[in-house]
Protein backbone atom coordinates (compact mmCIF):
# COMPACT_ATOMS: atom_id res chain seq x y z
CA UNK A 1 72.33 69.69 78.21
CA UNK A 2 73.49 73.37 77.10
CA UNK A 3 70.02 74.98 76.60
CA UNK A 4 67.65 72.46 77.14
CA UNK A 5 65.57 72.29 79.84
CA UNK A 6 65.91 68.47 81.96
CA UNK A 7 62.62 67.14 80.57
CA UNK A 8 64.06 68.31 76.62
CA UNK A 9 67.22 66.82 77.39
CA UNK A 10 66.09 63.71 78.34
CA UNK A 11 63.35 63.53 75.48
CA UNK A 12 66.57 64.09 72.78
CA UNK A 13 68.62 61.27 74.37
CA UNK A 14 65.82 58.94 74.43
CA UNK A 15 65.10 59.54 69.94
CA UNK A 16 68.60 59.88 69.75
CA UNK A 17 69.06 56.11 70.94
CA UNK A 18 65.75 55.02 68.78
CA UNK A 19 64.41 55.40 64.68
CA UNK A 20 61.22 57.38 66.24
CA UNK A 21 58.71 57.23 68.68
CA UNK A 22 55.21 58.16 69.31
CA UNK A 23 54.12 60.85 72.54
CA UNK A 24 52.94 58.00 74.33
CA UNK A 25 56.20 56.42 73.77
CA UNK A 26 58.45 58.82 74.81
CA UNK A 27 56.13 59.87 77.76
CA UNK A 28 56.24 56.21 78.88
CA UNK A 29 60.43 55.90 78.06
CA UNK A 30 61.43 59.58 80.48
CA UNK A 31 58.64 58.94 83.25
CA UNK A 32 56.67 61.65 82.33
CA UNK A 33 52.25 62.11 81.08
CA UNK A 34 51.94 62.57 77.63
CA UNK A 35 51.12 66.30 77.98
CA UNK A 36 54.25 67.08 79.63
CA UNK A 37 55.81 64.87 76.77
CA UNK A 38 54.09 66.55 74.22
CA UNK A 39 55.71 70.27 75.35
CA UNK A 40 59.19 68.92 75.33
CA UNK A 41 59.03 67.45 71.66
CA UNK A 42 57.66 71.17 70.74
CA UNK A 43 60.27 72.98 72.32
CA UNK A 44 62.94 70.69 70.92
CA UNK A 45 61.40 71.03 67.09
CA UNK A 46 61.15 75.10 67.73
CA UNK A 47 65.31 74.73 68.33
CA UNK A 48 65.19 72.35 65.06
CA UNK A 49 66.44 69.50 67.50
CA UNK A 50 63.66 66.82 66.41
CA UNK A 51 61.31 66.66 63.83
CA UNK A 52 57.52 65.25 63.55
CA UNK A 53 57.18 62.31 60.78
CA UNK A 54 53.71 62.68 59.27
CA UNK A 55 52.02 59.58 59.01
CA UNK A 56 48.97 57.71 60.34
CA UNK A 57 50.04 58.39 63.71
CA UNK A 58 52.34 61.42 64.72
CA UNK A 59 55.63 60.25 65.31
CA UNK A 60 59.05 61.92 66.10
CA UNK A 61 62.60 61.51 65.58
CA UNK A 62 66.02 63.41 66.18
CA UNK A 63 67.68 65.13 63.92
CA UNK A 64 71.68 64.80 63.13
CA UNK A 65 73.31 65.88 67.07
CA UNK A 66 76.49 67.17 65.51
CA UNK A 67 74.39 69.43 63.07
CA UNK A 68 71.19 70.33 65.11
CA UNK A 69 73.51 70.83 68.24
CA UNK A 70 75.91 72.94 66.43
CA UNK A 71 73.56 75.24 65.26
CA UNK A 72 71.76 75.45 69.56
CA UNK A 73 75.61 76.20 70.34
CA UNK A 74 76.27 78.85 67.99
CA UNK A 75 73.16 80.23 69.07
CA UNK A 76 73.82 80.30 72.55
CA UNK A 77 77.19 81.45 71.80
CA UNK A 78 75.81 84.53 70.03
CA UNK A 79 73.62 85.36 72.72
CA UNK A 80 76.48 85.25 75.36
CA UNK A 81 78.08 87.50 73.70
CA UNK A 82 75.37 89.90 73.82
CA UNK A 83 75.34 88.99 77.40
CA UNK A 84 79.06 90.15 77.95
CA UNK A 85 78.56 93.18 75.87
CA UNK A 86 75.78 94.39 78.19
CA UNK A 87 78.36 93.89 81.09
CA UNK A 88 80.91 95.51 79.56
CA UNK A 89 78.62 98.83 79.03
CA UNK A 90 77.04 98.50 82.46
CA UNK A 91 80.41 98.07 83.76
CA UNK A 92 81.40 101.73 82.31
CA UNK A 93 78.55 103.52 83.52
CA UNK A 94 79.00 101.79 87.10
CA UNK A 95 82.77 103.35 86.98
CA UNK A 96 81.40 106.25 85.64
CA UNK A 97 79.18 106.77 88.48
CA UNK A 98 81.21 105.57 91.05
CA UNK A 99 84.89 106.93 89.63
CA UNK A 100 84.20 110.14 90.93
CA UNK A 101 83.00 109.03 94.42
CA UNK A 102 86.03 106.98 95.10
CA UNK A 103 88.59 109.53 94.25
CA UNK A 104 87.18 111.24 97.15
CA UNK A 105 88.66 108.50 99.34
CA UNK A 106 91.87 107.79 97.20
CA UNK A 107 93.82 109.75 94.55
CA UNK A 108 96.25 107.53 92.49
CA UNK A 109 99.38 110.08 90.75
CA UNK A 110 100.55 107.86 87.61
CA UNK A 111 102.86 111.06 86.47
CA UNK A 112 106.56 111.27 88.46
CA UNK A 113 106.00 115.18 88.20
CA UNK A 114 102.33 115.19 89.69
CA UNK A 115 104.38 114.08 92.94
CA UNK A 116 106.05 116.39 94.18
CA UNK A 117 103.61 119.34 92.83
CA UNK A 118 100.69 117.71 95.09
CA UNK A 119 103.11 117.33 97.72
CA UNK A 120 103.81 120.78 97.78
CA UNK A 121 100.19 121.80 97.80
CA UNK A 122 99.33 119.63 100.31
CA UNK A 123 102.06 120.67 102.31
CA UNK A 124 101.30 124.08 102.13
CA UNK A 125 97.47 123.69 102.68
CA UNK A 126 98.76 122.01 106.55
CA UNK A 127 97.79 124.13 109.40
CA UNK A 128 98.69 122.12 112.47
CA UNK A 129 100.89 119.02 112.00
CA UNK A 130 103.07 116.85 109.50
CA UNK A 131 104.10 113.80 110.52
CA UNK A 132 106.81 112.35 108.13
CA UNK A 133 108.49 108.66 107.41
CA UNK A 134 111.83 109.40 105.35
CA UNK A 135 113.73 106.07 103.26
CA UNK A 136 115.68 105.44 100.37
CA UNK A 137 115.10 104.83 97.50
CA UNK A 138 114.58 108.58 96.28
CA UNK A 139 113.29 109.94 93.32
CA UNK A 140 115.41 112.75 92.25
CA UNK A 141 117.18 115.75 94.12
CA UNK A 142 114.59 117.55 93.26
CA UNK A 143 111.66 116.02 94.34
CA UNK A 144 113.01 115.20 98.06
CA UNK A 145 113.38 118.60 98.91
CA UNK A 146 110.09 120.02 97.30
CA UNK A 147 108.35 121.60 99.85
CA UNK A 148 110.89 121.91 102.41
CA UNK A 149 110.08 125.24 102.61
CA UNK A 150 106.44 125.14 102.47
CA UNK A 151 105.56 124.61 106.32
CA UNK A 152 103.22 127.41 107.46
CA UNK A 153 104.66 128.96 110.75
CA UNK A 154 102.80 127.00 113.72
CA UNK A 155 102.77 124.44 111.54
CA UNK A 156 104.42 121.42 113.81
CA UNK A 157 106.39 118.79 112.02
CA UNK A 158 107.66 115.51 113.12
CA UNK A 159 110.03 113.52 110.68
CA UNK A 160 111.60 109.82 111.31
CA UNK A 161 114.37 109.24 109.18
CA UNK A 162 116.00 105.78 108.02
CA UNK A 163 119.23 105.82 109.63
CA UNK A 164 121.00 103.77 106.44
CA UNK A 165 119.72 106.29 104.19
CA UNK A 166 120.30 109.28 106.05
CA UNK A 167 123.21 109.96 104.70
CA UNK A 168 123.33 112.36 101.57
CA UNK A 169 123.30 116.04 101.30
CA UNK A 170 119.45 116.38 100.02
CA UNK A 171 118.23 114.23 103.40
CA UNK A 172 120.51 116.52 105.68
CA UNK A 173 119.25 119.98 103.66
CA UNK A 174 115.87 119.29 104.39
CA UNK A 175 116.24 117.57 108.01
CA UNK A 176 118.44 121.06 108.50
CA UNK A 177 115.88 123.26 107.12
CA UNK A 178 112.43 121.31 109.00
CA UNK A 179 114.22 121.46 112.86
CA UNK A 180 115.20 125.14 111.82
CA UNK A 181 111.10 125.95 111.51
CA UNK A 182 110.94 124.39 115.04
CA UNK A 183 110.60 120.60 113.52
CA UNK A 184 111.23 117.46 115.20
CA UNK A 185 113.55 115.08 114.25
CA UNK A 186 114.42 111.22 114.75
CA UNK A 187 116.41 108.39 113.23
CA UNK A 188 115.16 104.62 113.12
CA UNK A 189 116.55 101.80 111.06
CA UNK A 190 114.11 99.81 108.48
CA UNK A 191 111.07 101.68 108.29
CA UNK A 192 108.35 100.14 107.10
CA UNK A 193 106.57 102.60 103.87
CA UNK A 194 107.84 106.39 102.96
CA UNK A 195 104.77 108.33 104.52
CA UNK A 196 103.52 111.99 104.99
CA UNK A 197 100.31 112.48 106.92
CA UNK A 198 99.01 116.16 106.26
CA UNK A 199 97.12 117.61 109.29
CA UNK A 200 96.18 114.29 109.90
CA UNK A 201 93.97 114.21 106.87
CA UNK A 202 95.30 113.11 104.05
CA UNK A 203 98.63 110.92 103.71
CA UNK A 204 101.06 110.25 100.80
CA UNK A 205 102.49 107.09 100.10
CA UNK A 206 104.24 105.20 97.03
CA UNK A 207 102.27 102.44 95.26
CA UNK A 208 105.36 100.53 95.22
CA UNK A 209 108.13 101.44 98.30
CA UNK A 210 110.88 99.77 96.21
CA UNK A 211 109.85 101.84 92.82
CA UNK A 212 108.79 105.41 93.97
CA UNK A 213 108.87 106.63 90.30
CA UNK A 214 105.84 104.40 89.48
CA UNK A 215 103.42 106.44 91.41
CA UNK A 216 101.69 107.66 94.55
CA UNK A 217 98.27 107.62 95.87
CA UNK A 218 97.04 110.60 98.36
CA UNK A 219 94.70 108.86 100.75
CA UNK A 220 91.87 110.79 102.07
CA UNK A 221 89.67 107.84 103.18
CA UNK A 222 89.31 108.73 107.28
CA UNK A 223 90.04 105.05 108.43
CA UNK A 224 92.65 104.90 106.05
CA UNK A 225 94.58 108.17 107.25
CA UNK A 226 93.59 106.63 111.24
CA UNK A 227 95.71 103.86 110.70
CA UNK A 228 98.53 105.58 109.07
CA UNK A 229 98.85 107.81 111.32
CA UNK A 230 98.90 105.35 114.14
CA UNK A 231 101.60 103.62 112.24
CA UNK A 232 103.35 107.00 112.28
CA UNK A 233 103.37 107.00 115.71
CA UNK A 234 104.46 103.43 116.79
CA UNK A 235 107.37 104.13 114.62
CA UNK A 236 108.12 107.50 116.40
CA UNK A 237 107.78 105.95 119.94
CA UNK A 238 110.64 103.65 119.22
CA UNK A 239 112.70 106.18 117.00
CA UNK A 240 116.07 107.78 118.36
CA UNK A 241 115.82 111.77 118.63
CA UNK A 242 118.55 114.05 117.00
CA UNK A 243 119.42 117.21 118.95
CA UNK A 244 120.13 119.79 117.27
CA UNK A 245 119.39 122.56 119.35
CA UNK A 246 122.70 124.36 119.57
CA UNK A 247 121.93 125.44 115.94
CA UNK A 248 119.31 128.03 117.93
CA UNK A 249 121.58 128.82 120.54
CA UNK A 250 122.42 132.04 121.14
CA UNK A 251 126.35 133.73 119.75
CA UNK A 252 129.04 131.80 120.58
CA UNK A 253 131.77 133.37 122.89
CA UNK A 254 134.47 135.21 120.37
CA UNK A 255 137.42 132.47 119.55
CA UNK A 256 135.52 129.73 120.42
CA UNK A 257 135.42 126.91 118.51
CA UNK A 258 132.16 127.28 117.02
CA UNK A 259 133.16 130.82 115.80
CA UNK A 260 136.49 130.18 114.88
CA UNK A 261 136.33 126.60 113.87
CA UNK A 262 138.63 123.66 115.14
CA UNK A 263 142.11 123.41 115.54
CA UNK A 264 144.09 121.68 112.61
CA UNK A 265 144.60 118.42 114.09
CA UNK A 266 140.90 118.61 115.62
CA UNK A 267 140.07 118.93 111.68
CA UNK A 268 142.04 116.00 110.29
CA UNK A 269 140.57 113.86 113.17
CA UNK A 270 136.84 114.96 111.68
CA UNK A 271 137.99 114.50 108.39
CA UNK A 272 139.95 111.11 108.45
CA UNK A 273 136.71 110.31 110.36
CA UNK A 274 134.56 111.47 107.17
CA UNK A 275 136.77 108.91 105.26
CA UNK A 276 135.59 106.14 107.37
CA UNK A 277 138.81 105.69 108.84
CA UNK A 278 138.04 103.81 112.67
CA UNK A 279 139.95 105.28 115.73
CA UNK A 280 142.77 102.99 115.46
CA UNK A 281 143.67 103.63 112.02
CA UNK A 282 143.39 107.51 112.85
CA UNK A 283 145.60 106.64 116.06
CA UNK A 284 148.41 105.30 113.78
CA UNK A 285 148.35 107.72 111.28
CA UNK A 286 148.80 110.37 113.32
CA UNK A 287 150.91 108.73 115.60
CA UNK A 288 148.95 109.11 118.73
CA UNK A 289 147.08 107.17 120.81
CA UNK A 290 143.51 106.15 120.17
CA UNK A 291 142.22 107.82 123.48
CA UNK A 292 143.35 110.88 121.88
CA UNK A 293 141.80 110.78 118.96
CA UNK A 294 138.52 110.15 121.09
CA UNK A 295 139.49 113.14 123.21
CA UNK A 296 139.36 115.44 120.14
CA UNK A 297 135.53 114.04 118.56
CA UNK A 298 134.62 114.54 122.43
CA UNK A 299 135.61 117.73 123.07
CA UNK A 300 134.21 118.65 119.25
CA UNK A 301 131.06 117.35 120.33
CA UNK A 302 130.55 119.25 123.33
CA UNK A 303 131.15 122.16 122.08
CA UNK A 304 128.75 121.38 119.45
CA UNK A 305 125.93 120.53 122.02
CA UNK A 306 126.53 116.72 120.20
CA UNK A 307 125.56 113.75 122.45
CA UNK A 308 126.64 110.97 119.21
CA UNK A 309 129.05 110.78 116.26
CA UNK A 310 125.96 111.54 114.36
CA UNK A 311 124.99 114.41 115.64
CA UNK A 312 128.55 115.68 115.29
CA UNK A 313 128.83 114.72 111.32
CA UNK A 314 125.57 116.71 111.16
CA UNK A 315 127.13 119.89 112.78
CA UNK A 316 129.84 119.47 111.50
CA UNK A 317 128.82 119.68 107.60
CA UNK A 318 126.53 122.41 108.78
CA UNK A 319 129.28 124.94 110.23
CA UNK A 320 131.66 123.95 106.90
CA UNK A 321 134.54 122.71 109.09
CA UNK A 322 134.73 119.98 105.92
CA UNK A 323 134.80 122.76 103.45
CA UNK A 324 138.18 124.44 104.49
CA UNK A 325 141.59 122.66 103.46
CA UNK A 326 143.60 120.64 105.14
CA UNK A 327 146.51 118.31 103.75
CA UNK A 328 144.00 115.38 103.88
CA UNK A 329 141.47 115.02 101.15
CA UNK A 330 138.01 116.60 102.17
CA UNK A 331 135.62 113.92 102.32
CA UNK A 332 131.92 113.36 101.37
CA UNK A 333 129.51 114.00 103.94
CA UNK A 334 127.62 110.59 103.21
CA UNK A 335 130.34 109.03 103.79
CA UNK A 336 131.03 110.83 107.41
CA UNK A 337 127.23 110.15 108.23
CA UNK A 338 127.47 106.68 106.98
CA UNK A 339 130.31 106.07 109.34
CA UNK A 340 129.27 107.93 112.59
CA UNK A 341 125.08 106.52 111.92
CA UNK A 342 127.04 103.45 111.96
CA UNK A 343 128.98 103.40 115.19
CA UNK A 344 125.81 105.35 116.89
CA UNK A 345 123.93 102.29 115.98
């Protein structure tokens, strides 16, 4: 029973069920010497559970259960509350103690702006390597390409891109700009978590991969950052690599193609291309065949240094052969990426 010792309990059931009853009685009805009986009919008159009936002999009897227990419950009732008010400040000190030590390990950014300003700091604090997992969704513009600029020189960086988001003009500036600085760069489909890993030290991730607006946490737990990084480099292992290393070459031979840009129909190959248009449909626009039209994104690709359709929408953008007119409509560059990332695939 709720506050009662098993002797007490059994004492109040037993006057419950009779008028009143003597020590030796109720000794003799729970089993029990009358000493031992004689403590439990105390301790249930101190909770005003029983009463003694004073007479010729000392007897005892039970009070009204609904009442008498009513009044034990509330009792007990105000002293758990006590109870949970003493765990509630212990609680608070506890975090209060132990806050600080755990932000050591993990850092959680609640603020969309905190993001990309401890991005950038972290960034810039790297002195030897940044290993980087790239996906939609993105925050803003603005936030994707914080910090592009922020490698130290000597500072090595790696980045994996999700081929079916690597498509708009933010993910190209700052693929562009990182294999410029000497970075490495390589496409794989379905990554599994955004990730940066900061001299293999600290890592950046969103709480929630769908929702990167609701926060980030900057890991700095050792373990933690071991495993990350290891995921980091299963997922480079399998990725594709993107050459772009005739962006470094040296001048390119006057009137070539590079300098001078391609010939018209060359361009309104690339750009029908851009549209999404496949090789056949090019082919009968133009009126030639389809191995022509092939012919031309070759021969644009190798003089790019381009070994996929890819590669060619990327140097392509970059030299602005999109950017001067022709009599079809200039394209998007997401949509040229989307359609040569989708026959490289």
């Amino acid at each position: 029973m709720t506050g009662l010792d098993p002797l007490a309990g059994r004492v109040l059931e037993h006057l419950v069920a009779v008028p009143s009853a003597d020590v030796t009685e109720v000794a003799a009805a729970v089993g029990v010497s009358p000493a031992e009986a004689e403590r439990a009919l105390r301790h249930l008159a101190d909770s005003a559970l029983v009463l003694q009936i004073d007479g010729t002999a000392a007897r005892w009897a039970a009070g009204p259960p609904r009442s008498s227990l009513s009044a034990l419950l509330a009792r007990r009732r105000a002293e758990l509350a006590r109870v949970e008010g003493l765990v509630e400040r212990l609680h608070e000190v506890y975090e209060a103690v132990s806050g600080p030590r755990a932000a050591h390990l993990v850092e959680v950014l609640e603020r969309e702006d905190e993001v990309p300003a401890r991005y950038g700091q972290l960034l810039k604090g790297s002195s030897v390597e940044v290993l980087h997992l790239a996906k939609p969704p993105y925050v803003t513009a603005k936030q994707a390409s914080v910090g592009e600029s922020g490698v130290a020189p000597g500072v090595r960086m790696r980045s994996v891109y999700e081929t079916e988001g690597f498509t708009d003009a933010v993910s190209l500036k700052t693929a562009l700009r990182g294999t410029g600085q000497g970075g490495e760069l390589r496409l794989a489909s379905r990554l599994p978590v955004k990730l940066v890993v900061f001299d293999r030290a600290a890592a950046l991730l969103p709480v929630r991969g769908d929702r990167p607006a609701a926060g980030s946490l900057v890991v700095h737990s050792p373990a933690l950052v071991v495993a990350l990084v290891a995921l980091f480099e299963s997922v480079w292992e399998r990725a594709e690599p993107v050459s772009l290393a005739s962006r470094h070459d040296g001048p390119a031979a006057k009137g070539s193609l590079t300098t001078v840009g391609p010939d018209r129909r060359t361009r309104e190959i690339l750009h029908m291309m851009a549209t999404g248009m496949k090789d056949e449909a090019i082919a009968r626009v133009l009126k030639v065949s389809r191995r022509t039209v092939q012919k031309h994104v070759s021969d644009a690709g190798s003089l790019l240094g381009a070994r996929t359709r890819f590669q060619i929408a990327l140097l392509t953008a970059e030299r602005g052969w999109l950017k001067e007119s022709v009599r079809t409509a200039p394209p998007s560059f997401s949509a040229m990426s989307a359609r040569a990332s989708t026959e490289a695939r």
